[in-house]
PDB file of N, CA and C in Angstrom:
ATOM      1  N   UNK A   1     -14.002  -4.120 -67.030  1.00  0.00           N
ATOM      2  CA  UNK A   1     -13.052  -4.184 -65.938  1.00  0.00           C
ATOM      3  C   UNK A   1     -11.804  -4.905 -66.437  1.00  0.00           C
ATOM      4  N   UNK A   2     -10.396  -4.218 -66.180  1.00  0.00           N
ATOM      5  CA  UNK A   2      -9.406  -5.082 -66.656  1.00  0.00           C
ATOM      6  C   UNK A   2      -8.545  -4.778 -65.297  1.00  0.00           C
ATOM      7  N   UNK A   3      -8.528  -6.407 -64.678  1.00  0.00           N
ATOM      8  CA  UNK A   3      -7.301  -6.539 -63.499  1.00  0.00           C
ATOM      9  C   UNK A   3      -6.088  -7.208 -64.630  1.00  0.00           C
ATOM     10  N   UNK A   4      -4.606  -6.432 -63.955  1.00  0.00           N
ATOM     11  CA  UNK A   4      -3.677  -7.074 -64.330  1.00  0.00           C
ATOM     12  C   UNK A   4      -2.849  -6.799 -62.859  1.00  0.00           C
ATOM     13  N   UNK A   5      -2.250  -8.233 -63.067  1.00  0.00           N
ATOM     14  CA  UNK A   5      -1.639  -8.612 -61.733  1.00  0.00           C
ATOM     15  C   UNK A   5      -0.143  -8.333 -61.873  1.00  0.00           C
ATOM     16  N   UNK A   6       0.823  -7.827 -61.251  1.00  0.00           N
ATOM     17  CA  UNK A   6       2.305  -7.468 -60.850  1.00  0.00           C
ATOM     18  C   UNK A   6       3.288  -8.520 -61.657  1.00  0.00           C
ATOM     19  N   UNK A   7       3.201  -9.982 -60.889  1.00  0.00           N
ATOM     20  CA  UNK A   7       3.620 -10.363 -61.847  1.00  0.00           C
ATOM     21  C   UNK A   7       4.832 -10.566 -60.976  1.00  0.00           C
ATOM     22  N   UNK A   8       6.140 -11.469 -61.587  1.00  0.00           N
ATOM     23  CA  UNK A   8       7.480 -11.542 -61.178  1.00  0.00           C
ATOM     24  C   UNK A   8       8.314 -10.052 -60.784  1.00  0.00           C
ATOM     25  N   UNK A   9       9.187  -9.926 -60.373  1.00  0.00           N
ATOM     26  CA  UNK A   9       9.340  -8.896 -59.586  1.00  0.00           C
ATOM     27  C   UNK A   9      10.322  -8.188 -60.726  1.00  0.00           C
ATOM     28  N   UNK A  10      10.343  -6.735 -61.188  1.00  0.00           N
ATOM     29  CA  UNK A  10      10.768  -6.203 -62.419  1.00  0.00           C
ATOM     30  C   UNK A  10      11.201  -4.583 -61.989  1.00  0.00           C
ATOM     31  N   UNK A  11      12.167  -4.202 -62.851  1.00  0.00           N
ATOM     32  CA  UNK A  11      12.481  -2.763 -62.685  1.00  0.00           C
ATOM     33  C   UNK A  11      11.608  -1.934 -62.793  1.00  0.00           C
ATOM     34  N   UNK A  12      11.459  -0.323 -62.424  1.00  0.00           N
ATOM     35  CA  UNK A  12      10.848   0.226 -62.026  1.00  0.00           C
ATOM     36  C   UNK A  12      10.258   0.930 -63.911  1.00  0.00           C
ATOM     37  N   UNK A  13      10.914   0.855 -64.735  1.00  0.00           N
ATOM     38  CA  UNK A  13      10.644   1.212 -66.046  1.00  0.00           C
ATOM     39  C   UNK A  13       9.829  -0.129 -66.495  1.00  0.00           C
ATOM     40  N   UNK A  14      10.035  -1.384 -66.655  1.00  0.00           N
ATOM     41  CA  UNK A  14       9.403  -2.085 -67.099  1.00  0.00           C
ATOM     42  C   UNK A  14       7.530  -2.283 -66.157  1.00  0.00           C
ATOM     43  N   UNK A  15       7.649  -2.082 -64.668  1.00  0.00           N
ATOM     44  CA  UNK A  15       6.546  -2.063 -64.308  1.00  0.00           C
ATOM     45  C   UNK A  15       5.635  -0.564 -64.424  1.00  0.00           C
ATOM     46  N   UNK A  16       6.392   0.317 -64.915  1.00  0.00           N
ATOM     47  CA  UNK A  16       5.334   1.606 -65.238  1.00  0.00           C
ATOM     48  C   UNK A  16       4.416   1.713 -66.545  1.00  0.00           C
ATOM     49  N   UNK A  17       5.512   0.819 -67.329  1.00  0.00           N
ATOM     50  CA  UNK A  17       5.121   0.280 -69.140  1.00  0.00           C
ATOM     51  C   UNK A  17       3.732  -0.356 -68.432  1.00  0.00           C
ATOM     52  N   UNK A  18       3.944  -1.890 -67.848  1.00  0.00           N
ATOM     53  CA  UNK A  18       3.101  -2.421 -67.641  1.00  0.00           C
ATOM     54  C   UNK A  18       1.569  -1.699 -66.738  1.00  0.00           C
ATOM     55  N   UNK A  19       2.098  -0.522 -65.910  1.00  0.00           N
ATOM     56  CA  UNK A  19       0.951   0.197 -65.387  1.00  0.00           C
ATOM     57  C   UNK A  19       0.414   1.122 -66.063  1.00  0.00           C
ATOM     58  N   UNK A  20       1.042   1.601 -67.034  1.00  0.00           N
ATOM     59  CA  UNK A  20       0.151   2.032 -68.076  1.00  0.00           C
ATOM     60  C   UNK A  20      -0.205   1.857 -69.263  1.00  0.00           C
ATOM     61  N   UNK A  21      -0.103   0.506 -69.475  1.00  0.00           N
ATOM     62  CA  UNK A  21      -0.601  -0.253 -70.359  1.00  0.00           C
ATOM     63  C   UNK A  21      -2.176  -0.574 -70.276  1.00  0.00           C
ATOM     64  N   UNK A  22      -1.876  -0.810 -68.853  1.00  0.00           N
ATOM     65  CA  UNK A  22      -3.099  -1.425 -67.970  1.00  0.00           C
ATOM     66  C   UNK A  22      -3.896  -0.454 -67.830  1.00  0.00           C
ATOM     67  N   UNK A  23      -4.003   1.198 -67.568  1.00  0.00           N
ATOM     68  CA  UNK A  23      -4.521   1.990 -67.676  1.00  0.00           C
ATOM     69  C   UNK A  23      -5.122   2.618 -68.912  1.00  0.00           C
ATOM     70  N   UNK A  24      -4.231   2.492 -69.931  1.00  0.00           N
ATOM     71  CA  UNK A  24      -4.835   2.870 -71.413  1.00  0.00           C
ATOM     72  C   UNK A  24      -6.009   1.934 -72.001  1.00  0.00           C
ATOM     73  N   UNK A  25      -6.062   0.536 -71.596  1.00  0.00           N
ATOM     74  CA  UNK A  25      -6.393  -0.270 -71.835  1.00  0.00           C
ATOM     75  C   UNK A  25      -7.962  -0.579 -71.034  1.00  0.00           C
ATOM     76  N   UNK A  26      -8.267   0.299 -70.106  1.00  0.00           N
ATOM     77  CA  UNK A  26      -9.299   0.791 -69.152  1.00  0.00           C
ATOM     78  C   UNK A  26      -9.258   0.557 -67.836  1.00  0.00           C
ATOM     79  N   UNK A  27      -8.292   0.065 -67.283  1.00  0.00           N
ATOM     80  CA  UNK A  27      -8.199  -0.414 -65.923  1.00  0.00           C
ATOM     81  C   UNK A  27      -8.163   0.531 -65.111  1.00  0.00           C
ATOM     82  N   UNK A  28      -8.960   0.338 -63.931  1.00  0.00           N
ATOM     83  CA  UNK A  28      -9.092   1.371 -62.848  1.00  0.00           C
ATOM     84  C   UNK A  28      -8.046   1.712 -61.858  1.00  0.00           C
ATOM     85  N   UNK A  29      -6.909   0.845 -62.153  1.00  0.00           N
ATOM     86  CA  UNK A  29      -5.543   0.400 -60.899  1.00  0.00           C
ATOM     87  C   UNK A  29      -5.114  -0.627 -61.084  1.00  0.00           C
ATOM     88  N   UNK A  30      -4.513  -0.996 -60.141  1.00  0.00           N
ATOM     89  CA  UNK A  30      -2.863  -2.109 -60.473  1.00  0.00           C
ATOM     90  C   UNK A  30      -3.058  -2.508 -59.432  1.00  0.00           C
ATOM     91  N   UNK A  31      -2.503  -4.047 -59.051  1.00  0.00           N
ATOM     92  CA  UNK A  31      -1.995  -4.799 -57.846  1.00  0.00           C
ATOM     93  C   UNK A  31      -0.476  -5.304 -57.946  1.00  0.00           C
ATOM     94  N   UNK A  32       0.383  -4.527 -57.469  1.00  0.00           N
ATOM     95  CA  UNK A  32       1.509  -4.858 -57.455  1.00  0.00           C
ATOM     96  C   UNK A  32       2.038  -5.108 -56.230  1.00  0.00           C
ATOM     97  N   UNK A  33       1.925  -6.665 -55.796  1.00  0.00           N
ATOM     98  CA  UNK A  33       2.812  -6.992 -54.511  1.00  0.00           C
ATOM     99  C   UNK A  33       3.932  -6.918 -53.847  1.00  0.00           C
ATOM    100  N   UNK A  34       4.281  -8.050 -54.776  1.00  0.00           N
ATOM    101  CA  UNK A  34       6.015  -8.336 -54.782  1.00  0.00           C
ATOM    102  C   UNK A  34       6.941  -6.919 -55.239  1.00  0.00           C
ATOM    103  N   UNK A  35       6.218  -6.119 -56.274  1.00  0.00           N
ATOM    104  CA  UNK A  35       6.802  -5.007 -56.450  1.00  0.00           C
ATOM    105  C   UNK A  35       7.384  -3.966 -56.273  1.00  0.00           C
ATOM    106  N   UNK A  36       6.412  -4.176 -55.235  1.00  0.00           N
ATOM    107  CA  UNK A  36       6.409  -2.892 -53.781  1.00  0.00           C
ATOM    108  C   UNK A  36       7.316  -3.747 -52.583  1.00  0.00           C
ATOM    109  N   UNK A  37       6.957  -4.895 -52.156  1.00  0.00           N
ATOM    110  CA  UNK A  37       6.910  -5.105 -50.963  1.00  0.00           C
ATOM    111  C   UNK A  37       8.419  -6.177 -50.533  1.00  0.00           C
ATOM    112  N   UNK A  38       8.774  -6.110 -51.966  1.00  0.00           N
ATOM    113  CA  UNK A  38       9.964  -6.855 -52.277  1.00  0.00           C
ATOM    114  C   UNK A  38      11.348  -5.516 -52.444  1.00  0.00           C
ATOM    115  N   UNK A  39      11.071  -4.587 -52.006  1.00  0.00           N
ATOM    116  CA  UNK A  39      12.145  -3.096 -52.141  1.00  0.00           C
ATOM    117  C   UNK A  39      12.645  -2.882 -50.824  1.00  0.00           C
ATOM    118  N   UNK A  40      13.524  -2.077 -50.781  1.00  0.00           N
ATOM    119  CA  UNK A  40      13.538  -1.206 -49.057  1.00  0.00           C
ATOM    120  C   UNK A  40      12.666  -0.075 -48.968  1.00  0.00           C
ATOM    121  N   UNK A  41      12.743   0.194 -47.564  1.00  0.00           N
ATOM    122  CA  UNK A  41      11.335   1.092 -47.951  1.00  0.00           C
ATOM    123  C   UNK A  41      11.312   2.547 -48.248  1.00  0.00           C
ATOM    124  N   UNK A  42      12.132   3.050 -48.472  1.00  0.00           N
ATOM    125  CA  UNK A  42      12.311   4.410 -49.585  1.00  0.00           C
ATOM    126  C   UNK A  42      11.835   4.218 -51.003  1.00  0.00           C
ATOM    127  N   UNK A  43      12.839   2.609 -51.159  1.00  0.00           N
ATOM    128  CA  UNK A  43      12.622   2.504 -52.880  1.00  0.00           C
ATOM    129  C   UNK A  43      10.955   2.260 -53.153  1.00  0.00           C
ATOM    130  N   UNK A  44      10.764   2.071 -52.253  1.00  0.00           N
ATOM    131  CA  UNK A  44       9.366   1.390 -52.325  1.00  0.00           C
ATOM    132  C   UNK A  44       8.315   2.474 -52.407  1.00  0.00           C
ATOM    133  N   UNK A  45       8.457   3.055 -51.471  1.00  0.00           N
ATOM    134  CA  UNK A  45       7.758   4.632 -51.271  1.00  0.00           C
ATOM    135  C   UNK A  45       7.782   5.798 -52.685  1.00  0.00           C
ATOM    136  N   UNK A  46       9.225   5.716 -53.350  1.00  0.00           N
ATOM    137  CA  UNK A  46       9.681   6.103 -54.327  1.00  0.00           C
ATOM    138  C   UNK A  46       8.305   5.394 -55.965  1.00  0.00           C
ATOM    139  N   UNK A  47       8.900   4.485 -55.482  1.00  0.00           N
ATOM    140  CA  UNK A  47       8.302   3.743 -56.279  1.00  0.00           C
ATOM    141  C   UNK A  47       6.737   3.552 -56.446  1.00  0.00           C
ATOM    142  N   UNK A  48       5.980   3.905 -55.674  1.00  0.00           N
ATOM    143  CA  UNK A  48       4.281   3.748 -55.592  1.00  0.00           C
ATOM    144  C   UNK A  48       4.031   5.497 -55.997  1.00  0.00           C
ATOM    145  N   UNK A  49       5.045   6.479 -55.202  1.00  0.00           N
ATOM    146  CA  UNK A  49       5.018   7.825 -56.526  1.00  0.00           C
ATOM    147  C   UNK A  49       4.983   7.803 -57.970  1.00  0.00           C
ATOM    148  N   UNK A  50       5.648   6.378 -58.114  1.00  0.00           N
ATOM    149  CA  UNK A  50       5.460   6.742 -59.803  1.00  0.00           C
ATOM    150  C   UNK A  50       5.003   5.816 -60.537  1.00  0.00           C
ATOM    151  N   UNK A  51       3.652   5.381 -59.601  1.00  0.00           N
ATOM    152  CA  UNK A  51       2.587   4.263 -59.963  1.00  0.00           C
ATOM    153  C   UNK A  51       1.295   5.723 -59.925  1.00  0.00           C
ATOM    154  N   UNK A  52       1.430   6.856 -58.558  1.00  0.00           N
ATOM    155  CA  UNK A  52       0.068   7.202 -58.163  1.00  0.00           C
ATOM    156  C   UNK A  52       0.598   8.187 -59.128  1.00  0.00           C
ATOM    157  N   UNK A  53       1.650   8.809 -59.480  1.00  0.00           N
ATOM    158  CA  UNK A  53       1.231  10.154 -60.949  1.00  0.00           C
ATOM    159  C   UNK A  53       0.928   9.064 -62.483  1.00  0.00           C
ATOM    160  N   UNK A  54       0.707   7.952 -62.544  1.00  0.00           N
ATOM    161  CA  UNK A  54       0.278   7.209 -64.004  1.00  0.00           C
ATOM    162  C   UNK A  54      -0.983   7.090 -63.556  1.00  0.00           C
ATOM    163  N   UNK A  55      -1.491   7.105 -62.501  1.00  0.00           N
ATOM    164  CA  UNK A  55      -2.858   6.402 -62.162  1.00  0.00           C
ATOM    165  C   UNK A  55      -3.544   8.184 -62.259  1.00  0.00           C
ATOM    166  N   UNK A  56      -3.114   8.722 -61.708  1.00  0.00           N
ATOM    167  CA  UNK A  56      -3.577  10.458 -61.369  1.00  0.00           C
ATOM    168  C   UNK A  56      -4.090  11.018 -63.615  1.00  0.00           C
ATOM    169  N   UNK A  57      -3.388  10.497 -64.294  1.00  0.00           N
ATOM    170  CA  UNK A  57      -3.200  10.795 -65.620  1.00  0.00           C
ATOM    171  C   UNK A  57      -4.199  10.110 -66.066  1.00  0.00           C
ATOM    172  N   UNK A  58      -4.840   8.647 -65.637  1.00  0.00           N
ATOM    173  CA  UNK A  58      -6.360   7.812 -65.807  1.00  0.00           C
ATOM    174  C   UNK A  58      -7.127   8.039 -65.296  1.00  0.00           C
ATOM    175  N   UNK A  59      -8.118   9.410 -64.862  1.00  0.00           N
ATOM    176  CA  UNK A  59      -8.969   9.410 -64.122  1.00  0.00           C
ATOM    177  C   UNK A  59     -10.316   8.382 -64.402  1.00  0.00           C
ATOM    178  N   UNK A  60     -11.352   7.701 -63.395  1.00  0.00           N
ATOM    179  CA  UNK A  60     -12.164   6.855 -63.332  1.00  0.00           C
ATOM    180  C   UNK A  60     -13.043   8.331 -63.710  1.00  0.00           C
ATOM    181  N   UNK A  61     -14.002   7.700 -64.736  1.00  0.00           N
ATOM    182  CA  UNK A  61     -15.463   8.522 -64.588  1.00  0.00           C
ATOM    183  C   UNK A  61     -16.330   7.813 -63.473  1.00  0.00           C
TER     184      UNK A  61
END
C-alpha cells in the first residue's frame, strides 16, 4: 500500500507528476485536499478530470 498525501497547494502539472508517480509506484489513489478544494469550482472539476484519466491508466487488480 502506498498513501501519498497532496501536500502544499501546486500547479496542475506538478500535481499530475506527483499522481503518477504515486501510481507507478503501486498506489491505488491520491488524497488531494487543498488541491482541489483550494480552486474555483470549474478549475477544480477540470482538475479531478485529469487526476480520474491518470488513475483510469492504473487499474487495481
Amino acid at each position: 500500500l502506498v498513501l501519498v498525501s497532496g501536500g502544499e497547494r501546486a500547479g496542475d502539472d506538478a500535481m499530475y507528476r506527483k499522481a503518477e508517480q504515486a501510481m507507478d509506484a503501486g498506489g491505488l489513489g491520491c488524497i488531494f485536499g487543498r488541491n482541489v478544494w483550494q480552486r474555483g469550482y470549474d478549475e477544480s472539476l477540470a482538475f479531478v478530470d485529469g487526476l480520474k484519466e491518470i488513475l483510469v491508466q492504473h487499474p487495481s487488480d
